[in-house]
Structure formats: structure tokens, C-alpha cells
Protein backbone atom coordinates (compact mmCIF):
# COMPACT_ATOMS: atom_id res chain seq x y z
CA UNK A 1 0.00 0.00 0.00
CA UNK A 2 1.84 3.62 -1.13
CA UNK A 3 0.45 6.97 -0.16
CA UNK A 4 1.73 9.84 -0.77
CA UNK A 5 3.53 11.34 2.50
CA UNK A 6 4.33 14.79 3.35
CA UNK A 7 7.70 14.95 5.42
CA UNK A 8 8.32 17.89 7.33
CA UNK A 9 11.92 17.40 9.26
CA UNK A 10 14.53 20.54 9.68
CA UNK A 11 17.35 18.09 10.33
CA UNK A 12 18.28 17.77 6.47
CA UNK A 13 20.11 13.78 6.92
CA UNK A 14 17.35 12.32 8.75
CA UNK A 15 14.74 14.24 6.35
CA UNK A 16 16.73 12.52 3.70
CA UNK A 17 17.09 9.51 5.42
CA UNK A 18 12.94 9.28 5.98
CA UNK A 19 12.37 9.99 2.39
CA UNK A 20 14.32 7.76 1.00
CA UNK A 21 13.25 5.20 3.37
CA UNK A 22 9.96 5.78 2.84
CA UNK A 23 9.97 5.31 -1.18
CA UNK A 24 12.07 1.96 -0.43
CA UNK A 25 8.66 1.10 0.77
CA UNK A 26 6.66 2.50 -1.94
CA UNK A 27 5.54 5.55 -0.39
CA UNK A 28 4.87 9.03 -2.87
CA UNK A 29 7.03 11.27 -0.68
CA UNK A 30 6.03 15.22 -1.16
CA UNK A 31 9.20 17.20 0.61
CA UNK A 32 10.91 17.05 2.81
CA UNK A 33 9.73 20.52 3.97
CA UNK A 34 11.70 22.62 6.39
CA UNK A 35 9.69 24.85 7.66
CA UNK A 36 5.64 25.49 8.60
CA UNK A 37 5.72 27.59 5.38
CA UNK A 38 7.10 25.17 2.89
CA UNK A 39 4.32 22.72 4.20
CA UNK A 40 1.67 24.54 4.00
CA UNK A 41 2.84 25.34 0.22
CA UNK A 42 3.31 21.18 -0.03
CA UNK A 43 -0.08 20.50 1.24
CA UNK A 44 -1.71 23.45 -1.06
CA UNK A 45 0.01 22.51 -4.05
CA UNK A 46 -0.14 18.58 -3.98
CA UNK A 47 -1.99 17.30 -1.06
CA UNK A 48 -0.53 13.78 0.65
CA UNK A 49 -2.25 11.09 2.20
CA UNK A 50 -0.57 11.00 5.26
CA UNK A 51 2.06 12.96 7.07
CA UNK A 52 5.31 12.38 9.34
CA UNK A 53 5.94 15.63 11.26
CA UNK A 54 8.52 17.12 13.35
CA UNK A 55 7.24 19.06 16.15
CA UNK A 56 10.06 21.28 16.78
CA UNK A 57 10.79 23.61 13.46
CA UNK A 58 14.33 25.71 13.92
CA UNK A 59 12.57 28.33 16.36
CA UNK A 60 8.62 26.97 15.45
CA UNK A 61 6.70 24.24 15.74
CA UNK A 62 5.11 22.22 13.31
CA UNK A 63 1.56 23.01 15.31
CA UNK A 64 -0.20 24.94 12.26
CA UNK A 65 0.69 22.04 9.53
CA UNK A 66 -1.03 19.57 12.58
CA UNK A 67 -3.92 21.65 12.60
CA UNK A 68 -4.16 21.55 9.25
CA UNK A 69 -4.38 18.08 8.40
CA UNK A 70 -6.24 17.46 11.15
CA UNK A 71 -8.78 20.10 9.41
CA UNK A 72 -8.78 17.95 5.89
CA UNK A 73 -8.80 14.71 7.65
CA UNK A 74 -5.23 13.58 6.75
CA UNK A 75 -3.32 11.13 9.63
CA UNK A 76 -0.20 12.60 10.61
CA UNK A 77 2.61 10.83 12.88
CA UNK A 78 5.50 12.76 15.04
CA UNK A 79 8.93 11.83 15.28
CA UNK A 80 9.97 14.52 18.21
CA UNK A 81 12.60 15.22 21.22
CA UNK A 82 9.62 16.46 22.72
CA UNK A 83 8.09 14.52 26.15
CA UNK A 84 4.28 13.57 25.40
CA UNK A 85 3.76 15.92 28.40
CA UNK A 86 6.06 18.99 26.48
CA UNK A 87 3.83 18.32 22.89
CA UNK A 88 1.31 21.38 21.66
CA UNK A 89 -2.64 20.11 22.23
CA UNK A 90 -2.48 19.86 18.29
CA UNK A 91 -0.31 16.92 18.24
CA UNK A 92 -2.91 15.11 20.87
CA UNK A 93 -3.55 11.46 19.67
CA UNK A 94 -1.26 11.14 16.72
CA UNK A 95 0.92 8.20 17.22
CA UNK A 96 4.50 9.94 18.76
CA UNK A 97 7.97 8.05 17.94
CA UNK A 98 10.90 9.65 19.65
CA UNK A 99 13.81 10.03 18.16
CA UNK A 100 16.03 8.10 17.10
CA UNK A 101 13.23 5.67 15.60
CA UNK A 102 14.15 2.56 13.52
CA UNK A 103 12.37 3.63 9.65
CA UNK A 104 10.70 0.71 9.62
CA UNK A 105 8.57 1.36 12.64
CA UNK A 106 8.04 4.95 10.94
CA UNK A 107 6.71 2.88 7.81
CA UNK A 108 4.53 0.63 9.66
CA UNK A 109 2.50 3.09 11.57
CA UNK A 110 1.83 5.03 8.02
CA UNK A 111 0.79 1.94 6.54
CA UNK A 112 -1.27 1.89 9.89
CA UNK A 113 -2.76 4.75 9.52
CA UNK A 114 -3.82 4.96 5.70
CA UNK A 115 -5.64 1.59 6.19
CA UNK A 116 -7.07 3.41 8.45
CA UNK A 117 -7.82 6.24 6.95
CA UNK A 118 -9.21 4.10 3.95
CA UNK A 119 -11.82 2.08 5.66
């Protein structure tokens, strides 16, 4: 099952790392985007099926691209530093891998998720 997934990691090798990764496994990949800006632009532009998000964005978090899918109905996962306890209310309920995660858990849950998502 492919998708395609919107990556949104500031930490350019692992953002690499996940994409590539994640069209090993079949997966559309749309990014990686850096900032909140360039994932809004993704999400406008192409759409994705799913999402893996960083929380924390070089000095912003990834909270407004959250609320956002959440808004369209698009399953997002974190990969995050962050404490469950430290994560913005946005993030609430999306499955939360902390870093480092092994890729292929990363791949799993998105397969999770879009069957899922598709009923």
C-alpha cells in the first residue's frame, strides 16, 4: 500500500534519510519541507495522504501544519525530542515516535494509519 507522504523534518540527513526510506517502501514522498511555510505550500500545491511531522521547526513548531491536516482529515505521525507531556494540544492522539526511531517502525504506523484512513 503507497500513499503519498508529506515529510516535514529541519534536520536535512534524517529528512533525507525518511524519504528515502519511505519510497524503499513504496511511499509518494512530497518534501521534505523545512519549515511550517514550505508545508503549508506542499499540502496546497499537492496534497498527501498521510504525514510524518517534526514538532520542533528551527525556532517553530510544526503546530499549524497539525492543525491543518487534522482540518482535511489527513493522519499525521511525530517523530519529536519532545516529552508527550512537552507536545502542543495539536499533536494530541497522533501516534509519537521519539527520536532516534528505527524507519521501519516509521513505515509501519503510516501503513497503519492509511488503512485506516481508507476504511
Amino acid at each position: 500500500m503507497g500513499g503519498r507522504i508529506l515529510v516535514v523534518e529541519d534536520n536535512a540527513l534524517l529528512a533525507i534519510e525518511l524519504a528515502q526510506a519511505l519510497e524503499g517502501a513504496g511511499f509518494d514522498v512530497a518534501g521534505p519541507a523545512l519549515t511550517v511555510a514550505q508545508s503549508m505550500a506542499q499540502i496546497e500545491k499537492s496534497g498527501c495522504d498521510a504525514a510524518v511531522l517534526d514538532i520542533s521547526l528551527r525556532g517553530e513548531t510544526s503546530e499549524p501544519v497539525a492543525r491543518e491536516l487534522r482540518a482535511r482529515g489527513i493522519p499525521f505521525i511525530t517523530m519529536t525530542g519532545y516529552a508527550r507531556t512537552q507536545q502542543p494540544a495539536a499533536f494530541e492522539g497522533a501516534p509519537t515516535f521519539t527520536k532516534p526511531v528505527a524507519m521501519e517502525q516509521v513505515i509501519g504506523e503510516l501503513q497503519r494509519c492509511l488503512r485506516a484512513r481508507a476504511g
